[in-house]
PDB file of N, CA and C in Angstrom:
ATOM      1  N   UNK A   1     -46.543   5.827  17.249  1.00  0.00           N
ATOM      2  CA  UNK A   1     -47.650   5.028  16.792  1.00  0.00           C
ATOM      3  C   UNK A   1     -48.904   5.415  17.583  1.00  0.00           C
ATOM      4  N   UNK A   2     -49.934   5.577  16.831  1.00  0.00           N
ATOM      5  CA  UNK A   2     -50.835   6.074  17.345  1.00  0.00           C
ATOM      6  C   UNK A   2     -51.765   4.577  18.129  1.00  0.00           C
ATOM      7  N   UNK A   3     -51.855   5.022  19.585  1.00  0.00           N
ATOM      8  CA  UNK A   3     -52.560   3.904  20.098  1.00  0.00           C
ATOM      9  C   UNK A   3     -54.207   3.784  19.877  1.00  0.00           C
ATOM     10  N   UNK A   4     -54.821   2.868  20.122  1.00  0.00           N
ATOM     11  CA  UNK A   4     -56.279   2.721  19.522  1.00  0.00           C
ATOM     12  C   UNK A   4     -57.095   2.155  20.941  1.00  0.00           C
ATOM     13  N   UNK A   5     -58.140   1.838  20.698  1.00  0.00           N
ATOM     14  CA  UNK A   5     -58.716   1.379  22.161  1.00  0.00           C
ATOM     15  C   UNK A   5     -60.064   0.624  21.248  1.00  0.00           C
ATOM     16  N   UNK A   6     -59.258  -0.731  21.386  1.00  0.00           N
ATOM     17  CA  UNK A   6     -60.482  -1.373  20.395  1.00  0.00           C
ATOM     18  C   UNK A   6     -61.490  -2.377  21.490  1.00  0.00           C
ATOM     19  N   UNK A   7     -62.773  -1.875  21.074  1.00  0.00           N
ATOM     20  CA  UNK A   7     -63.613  -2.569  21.954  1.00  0.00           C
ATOM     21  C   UNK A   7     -64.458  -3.660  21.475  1.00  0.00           C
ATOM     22  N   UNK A   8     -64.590  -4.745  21.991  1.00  0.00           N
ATOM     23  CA  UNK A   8     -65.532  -5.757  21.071  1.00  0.00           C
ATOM     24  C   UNK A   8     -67.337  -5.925  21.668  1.00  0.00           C
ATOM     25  N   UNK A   9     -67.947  -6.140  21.516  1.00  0.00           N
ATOM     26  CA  UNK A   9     -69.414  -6.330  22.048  1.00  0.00           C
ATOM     27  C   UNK A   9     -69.586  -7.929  21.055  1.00  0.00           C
ATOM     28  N   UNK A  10     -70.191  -8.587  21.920  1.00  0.00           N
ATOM     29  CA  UNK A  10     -71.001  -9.674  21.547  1.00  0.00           C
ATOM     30  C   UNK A  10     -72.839  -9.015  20.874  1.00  0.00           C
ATOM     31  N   UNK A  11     -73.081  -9.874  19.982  1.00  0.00           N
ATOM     32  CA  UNK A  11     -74.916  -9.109  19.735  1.00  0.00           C
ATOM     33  C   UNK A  11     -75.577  -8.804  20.159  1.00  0.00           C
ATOM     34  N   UNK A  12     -75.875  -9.860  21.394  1.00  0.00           N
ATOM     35  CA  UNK A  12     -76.383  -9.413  23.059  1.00  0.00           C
ATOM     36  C   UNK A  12     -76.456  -7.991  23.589  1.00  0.00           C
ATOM     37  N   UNK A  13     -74.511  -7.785  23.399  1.00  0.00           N
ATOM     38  CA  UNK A  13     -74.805  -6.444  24.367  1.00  0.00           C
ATOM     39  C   UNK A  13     -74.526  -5.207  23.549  1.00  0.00           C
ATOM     40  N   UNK A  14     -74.675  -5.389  21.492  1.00  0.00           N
ATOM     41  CA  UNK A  14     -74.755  -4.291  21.130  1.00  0.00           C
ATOM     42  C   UNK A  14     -76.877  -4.002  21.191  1.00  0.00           C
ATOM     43  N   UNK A  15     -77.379  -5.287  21.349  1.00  0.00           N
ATOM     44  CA  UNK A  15     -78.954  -4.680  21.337  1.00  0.00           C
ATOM     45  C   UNK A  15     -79.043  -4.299  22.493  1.00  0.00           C
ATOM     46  N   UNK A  16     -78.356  -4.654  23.899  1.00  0.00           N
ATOM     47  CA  UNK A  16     -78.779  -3.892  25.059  1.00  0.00           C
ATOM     48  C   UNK A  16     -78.801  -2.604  25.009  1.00  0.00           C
ATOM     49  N   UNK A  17     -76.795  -2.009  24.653  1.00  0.00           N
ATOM     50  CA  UNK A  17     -76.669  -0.760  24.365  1.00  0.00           C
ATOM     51  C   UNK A  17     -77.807  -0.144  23.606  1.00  0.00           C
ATOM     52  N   UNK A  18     -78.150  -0.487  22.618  1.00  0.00           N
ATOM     53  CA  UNK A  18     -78.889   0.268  21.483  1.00  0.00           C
ATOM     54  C   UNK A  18     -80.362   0.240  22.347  1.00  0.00           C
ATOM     55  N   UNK A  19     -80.817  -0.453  23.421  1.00  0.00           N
ATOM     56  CA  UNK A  19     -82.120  -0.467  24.171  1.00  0.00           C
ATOM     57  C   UNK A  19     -82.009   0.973  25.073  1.00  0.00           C
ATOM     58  N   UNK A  20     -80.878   0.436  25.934  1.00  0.00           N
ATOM     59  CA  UNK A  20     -80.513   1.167  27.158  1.00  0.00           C
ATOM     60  C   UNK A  20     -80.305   2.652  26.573  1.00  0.00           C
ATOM     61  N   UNK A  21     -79.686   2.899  25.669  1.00  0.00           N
ATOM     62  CA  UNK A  21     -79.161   4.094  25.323  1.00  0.00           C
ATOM     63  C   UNK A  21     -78.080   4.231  25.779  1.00  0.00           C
ATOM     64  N   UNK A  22     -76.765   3.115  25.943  1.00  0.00           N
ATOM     65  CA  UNK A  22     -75.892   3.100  26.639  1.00  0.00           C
ATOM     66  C   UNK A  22     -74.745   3.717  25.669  1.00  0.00           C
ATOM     67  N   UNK A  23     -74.815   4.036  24.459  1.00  0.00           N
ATOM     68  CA  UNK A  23     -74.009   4.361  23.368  1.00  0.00           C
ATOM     69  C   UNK A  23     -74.340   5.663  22.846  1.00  0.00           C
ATOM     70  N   UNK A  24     -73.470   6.464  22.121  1.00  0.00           N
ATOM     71  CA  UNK A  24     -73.846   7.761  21.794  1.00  0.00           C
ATOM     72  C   UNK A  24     -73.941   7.493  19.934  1.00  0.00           C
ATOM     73  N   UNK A  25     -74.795   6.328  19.433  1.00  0.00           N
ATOM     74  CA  UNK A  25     -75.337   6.116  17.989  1.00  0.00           C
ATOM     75  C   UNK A  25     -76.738   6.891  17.961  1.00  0.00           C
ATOM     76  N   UNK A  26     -76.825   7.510  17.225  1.00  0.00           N
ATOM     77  CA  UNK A  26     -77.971   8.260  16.916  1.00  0.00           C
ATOM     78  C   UNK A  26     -79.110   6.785  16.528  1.00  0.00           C
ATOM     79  N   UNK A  27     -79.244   5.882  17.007  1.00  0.00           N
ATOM     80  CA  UNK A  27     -80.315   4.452  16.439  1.00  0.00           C
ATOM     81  C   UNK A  27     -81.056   4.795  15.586  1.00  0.00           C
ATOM     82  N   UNK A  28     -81.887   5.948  15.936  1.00  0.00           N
ATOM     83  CA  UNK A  28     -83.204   6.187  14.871  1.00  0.00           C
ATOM     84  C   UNK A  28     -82.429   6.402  13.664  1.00  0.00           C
ATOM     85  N   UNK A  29     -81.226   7.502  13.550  1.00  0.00           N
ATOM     86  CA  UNK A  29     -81.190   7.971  12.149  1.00  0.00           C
ATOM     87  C   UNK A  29     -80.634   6.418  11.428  1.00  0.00           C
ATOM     88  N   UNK A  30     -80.153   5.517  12.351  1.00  0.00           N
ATOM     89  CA  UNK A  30     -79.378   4.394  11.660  1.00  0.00           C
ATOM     90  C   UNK A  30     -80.098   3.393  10.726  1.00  0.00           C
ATOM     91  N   UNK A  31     -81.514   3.183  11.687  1.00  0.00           N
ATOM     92  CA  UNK A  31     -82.685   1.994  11.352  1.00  0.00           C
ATOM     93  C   UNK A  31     -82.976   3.224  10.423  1.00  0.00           C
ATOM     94  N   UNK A  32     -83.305   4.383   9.912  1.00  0.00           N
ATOM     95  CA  UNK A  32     -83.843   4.803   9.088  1.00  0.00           C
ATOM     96  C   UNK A  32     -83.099   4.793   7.772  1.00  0.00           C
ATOM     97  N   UNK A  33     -81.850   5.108   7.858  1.00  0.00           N
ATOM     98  CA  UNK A  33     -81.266   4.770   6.889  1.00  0.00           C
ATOM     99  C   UNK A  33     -81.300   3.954   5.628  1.00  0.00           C
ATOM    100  N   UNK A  34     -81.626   4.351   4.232  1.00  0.00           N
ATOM    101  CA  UNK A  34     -81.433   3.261   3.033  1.00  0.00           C
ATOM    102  C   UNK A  34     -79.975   3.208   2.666  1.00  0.00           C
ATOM    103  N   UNK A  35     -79.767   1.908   1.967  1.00  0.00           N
ATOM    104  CA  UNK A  35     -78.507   1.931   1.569  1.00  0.00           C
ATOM    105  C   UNK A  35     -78.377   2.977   0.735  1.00  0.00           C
ATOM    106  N   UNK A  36     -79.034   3.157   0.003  1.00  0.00           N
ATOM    107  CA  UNK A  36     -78.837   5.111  -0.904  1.00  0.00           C
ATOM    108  C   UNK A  36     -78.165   5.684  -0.286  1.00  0.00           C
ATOM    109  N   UNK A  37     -78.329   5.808   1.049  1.00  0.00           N
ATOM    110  CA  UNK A  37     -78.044   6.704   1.937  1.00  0.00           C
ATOM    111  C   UNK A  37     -76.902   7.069   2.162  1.00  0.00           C
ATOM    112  N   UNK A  38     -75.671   5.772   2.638  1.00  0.00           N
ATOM    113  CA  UNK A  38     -74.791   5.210   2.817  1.00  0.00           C
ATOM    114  C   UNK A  38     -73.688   5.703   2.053  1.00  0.00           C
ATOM    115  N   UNK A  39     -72.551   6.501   2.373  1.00  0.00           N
ATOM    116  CA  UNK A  39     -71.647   7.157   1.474  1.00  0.00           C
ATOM    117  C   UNK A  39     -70.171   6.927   1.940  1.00  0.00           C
ATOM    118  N   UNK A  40     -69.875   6.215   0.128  1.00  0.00           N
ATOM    119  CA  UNK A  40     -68.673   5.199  -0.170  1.00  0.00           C
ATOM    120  C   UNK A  40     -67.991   6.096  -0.266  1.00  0.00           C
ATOM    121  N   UNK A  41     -66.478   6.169   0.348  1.00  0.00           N
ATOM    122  CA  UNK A  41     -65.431   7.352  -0.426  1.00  0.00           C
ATOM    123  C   UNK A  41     -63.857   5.894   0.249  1.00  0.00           C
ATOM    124  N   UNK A  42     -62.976   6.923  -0.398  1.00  0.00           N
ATOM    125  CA  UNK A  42     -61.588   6.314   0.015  1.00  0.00           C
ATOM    126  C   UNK A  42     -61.270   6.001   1.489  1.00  0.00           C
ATOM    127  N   UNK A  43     -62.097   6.556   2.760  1.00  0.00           N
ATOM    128  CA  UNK A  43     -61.994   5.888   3.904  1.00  0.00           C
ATOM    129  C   UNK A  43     -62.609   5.016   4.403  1.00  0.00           C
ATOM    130  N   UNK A  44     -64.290   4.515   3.606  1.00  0.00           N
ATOM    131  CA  UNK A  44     -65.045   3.852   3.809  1.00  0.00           C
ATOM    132  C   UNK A  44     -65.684   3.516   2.601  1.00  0.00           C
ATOM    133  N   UNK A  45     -65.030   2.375   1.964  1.00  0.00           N
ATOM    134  CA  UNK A  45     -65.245   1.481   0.600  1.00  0.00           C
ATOM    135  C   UNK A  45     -66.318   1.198   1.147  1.00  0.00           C
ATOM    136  N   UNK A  46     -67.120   0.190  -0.586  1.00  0.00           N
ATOM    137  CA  UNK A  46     -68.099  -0.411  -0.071  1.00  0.00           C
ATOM    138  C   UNK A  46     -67.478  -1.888  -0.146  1.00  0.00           C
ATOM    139  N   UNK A  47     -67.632  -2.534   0.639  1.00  0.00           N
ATOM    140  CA  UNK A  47     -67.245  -3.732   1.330  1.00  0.00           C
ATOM    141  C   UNK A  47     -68.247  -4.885   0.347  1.00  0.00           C
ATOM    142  N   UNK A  48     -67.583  -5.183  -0.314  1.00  0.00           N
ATOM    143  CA  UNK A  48     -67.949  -6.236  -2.014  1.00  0.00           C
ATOM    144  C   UNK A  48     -67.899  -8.112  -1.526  1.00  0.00           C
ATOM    145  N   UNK A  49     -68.337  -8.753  -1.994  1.00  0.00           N
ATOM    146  CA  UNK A  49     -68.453 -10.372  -2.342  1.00  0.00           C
ATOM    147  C   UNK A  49     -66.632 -10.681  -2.070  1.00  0.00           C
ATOM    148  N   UNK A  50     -66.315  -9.784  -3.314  1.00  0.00           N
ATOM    149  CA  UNK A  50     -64.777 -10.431  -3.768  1.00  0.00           C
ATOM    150  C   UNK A  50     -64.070 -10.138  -2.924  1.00  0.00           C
ATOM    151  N   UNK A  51     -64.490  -9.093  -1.422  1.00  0.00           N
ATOM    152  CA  UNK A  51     -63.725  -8.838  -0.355  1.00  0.00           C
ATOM    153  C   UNK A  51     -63.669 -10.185   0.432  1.00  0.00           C
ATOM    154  N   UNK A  52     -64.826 -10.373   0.784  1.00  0.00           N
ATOM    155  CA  UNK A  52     -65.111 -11.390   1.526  1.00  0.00           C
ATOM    156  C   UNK A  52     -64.605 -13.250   1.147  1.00  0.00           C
ATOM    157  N   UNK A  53     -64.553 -13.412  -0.089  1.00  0.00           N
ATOM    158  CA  UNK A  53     -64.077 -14.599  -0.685  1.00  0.00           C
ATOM    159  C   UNK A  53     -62.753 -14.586  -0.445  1.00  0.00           C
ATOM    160  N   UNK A  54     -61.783 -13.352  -0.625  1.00  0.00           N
ATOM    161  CA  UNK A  54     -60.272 -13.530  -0.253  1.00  0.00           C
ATOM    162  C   UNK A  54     -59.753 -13.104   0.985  1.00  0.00           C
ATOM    163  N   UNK A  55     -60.935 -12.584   1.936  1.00  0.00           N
ATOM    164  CA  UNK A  55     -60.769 -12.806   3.614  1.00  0.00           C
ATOM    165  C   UNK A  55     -59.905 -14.142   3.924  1.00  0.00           C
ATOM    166  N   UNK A  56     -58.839 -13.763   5.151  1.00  0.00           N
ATOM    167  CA  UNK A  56     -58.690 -14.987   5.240  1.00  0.00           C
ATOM    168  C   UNK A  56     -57.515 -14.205   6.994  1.00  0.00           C
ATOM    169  N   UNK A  57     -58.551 -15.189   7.839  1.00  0.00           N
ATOM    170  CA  UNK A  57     -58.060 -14.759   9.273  1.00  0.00           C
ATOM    171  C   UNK A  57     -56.670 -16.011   9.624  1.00  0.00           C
ATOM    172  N   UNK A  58     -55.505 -15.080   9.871  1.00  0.00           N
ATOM    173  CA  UNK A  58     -54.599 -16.383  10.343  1.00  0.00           C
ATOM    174  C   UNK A  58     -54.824 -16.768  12.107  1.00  0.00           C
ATOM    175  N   UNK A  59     -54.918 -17.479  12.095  1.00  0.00           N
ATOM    176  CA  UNK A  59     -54.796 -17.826  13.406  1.00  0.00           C
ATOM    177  C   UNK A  59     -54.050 -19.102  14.097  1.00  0.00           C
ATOM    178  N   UNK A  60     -53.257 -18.734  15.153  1.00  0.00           N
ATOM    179  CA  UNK A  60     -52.285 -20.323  15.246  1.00  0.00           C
ATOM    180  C   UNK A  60     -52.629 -20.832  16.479  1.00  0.00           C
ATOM    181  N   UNK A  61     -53.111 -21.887  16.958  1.00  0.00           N
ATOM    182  CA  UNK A  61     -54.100 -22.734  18.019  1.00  0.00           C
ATOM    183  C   UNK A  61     -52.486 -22.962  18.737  1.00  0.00           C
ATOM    184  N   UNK A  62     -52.617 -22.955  20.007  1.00  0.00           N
ATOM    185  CA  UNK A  62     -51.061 -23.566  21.075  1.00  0.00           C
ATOM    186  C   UNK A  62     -51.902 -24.041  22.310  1.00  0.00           C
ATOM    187  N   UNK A  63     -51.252 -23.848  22.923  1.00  0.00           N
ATOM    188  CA  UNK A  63     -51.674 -24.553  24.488  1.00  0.00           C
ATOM    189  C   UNK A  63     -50.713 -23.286  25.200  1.00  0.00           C
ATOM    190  N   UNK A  64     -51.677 -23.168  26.228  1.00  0.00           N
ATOM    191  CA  UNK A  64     -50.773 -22.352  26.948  1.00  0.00           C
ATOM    192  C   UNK A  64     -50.935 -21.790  28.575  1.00  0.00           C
ATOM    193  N   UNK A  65     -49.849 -22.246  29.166  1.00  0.00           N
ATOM    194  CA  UNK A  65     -50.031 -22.358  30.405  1.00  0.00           C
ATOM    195  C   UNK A  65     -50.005 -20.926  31.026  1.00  0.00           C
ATOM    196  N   UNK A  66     -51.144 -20.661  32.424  1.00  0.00           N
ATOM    197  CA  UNK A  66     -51.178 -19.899  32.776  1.00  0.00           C
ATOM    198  C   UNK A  66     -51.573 -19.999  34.164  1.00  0.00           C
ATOM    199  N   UNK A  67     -51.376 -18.594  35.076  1.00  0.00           N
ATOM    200  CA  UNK A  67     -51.921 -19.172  36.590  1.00  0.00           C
ATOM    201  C   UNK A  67     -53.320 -19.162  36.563  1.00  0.00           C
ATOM    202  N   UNK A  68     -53.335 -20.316  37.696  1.00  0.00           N
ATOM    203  CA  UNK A  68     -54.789 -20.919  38.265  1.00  0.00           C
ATOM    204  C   UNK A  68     -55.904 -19.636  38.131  1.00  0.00           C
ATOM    205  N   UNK A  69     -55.147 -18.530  39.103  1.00  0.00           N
ATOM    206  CA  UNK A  69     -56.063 -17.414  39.680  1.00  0.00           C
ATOM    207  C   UNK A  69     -56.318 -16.257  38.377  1.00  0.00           C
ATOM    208  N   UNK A  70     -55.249 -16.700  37.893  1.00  0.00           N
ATOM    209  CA  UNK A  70     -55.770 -15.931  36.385  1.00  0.00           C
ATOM    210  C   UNK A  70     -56.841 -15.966  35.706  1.00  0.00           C
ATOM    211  N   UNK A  71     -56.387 -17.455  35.506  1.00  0.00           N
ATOM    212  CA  UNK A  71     -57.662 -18.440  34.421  1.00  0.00           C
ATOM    213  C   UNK A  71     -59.174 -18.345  35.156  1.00  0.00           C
ATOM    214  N   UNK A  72     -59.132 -18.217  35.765  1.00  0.00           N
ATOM    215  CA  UNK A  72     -60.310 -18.204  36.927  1.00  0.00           C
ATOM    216  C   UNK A  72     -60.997 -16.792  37.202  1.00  0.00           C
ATOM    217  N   UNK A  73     -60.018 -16.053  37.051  1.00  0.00           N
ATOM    218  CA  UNK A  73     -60.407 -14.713  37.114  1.00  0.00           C
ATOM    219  C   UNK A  73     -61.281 -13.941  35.651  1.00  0.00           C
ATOM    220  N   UNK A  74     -60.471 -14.392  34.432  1.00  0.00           N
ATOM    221  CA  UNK A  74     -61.189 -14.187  32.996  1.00  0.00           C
ATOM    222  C   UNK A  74     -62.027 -15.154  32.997  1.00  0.00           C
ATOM    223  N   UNK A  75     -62.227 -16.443  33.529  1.00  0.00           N
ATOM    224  CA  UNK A  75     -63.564 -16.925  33.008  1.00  0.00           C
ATOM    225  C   UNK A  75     -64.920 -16.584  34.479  1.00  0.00           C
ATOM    226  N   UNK A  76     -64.187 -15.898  35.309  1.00  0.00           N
ATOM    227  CA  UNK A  76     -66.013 -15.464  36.162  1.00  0.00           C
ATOM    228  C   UNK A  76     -66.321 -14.319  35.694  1.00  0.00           C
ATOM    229  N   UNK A  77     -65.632 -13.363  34.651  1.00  0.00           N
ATOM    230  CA  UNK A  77     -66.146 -12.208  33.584  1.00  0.00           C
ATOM    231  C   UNK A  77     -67.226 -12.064  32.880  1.00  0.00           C
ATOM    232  N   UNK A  78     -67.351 -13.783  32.552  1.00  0.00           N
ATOM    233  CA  UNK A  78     -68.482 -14.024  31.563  1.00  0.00           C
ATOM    234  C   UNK A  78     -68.131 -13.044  30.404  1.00  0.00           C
ATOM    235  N   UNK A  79     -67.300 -13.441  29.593  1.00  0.00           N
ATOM    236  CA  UNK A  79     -66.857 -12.741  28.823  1.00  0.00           C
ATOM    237  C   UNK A  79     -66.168 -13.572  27.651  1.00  0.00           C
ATOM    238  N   UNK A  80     -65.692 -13.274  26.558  1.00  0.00           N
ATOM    239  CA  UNK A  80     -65.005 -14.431  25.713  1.00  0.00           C
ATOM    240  C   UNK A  80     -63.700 -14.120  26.375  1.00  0.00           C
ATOM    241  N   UNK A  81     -63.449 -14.792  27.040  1.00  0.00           N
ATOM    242  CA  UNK A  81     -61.539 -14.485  27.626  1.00  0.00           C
ATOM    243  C   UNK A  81     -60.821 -14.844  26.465  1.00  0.00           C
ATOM    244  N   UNK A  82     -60.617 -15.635  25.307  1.00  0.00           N
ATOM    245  CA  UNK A  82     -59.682 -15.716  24.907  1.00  0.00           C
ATOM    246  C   UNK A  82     -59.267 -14.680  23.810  1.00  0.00           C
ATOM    247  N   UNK A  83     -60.044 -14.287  23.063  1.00  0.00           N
ATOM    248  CA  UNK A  83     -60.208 -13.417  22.325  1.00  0.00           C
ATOM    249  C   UNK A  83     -59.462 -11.872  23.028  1.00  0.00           C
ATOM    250  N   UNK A  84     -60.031 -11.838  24.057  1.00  0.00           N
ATOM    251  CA  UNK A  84     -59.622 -10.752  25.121  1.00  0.00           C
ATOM    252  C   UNK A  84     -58.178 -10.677  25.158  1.00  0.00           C
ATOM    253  N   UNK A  85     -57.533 -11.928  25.822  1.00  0.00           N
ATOM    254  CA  UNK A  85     -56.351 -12.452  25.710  1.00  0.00           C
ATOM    255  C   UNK A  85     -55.518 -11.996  24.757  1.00  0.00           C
ATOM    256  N   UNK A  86     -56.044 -12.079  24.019  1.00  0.00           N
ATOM    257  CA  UNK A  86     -55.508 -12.018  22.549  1.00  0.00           C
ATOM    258  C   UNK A  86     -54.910 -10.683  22.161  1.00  0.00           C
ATOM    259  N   UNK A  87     -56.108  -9.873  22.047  1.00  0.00           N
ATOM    260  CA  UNK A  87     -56.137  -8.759  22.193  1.00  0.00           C
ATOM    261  C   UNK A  87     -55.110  -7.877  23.028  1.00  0.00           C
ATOM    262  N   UNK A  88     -54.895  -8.099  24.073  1.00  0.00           N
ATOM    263  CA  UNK A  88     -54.283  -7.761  25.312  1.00  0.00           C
ATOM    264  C   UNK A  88     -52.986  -8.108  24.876  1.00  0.00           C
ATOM    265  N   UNK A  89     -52.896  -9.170  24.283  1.00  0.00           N
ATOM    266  CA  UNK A  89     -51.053  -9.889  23.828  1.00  0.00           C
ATOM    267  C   UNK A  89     -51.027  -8.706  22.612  1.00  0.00           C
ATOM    268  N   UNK A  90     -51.755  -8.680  21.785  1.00  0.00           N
ATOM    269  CA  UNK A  90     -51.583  -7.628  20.487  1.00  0.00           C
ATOM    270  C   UNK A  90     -51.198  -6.405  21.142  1.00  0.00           C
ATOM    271  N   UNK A  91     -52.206  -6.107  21.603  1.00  0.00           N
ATOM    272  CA  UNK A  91     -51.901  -4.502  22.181  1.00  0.00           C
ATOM    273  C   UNK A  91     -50.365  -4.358  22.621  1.00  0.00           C
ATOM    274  N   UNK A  92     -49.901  -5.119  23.370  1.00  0.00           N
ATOM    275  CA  UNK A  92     -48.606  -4.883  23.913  1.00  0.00           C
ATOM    276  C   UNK A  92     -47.948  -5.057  23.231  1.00  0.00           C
ATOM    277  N   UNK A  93     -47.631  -6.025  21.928  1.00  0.00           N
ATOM    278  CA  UNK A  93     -47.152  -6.528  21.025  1.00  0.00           C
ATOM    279  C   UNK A  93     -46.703  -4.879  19.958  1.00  0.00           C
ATOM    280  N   UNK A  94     -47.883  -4.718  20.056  1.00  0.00           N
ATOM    281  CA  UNK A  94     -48.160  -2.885  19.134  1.00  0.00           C
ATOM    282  C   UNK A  94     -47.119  -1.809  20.034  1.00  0.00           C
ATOM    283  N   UNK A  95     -47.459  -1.985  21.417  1.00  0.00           N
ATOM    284  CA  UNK A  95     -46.997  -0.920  22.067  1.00  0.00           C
ATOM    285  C   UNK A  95     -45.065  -1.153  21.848  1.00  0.00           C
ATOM    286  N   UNK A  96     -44.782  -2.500  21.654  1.00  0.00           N
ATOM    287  CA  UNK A  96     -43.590  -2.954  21.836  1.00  0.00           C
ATOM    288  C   UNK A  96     -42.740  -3.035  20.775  1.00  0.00           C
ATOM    289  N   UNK A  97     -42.825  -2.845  19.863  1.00  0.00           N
ATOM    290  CA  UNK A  97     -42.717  -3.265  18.059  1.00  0.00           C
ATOM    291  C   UNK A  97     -41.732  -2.237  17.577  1.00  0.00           C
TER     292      UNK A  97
END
């Protein structure tokens, strides 16, 4: 199975990147871009209404205990820890399957 390395950014820090030049996106050619531009094939549909109406994220809410120094440790990140969390349980979940 091919492993992936999925990264998330909050809006914040995709406009920093895109300030800083912290990313290797060409920005100019992007903001210049018309949707004309934009080319639909079998790896990259165009992403429709009727996609979005039968979206549907499962997600199951628990409680869940963890150590002190943990919990403490993902939230001085300033970061969304749970999501992270999450992520981190998937990944291994993938690696383990």
């Amino acid at each position: 199975m091919k492993k992936e390395k999925i990264v998330r950014y909050s809006s914040n820090e995709l406009r920093n990147l895109e300030k800083d030049g912290g990313d290797k996106t060409d920005w100019v050619c992007v903001h210049s871009m018309k949707d004309e531009d934009i080319v639909f094939d079998e790896d990259s549909p165009e992403i429709t209404q009727d996609m979005f109406d039968k979206a549907r994220i499962m997600k199951t809410e628990i409680s869940l205990l963890l150590d002190s120094d943990v919990m403490e440790w993902y939230k001085k990140q300033n970061i969304a820890y749970q999501p992270l969390i999450n992520t981190l349980l998937r990944s291994y979940m993938e690696a383990h399957h």
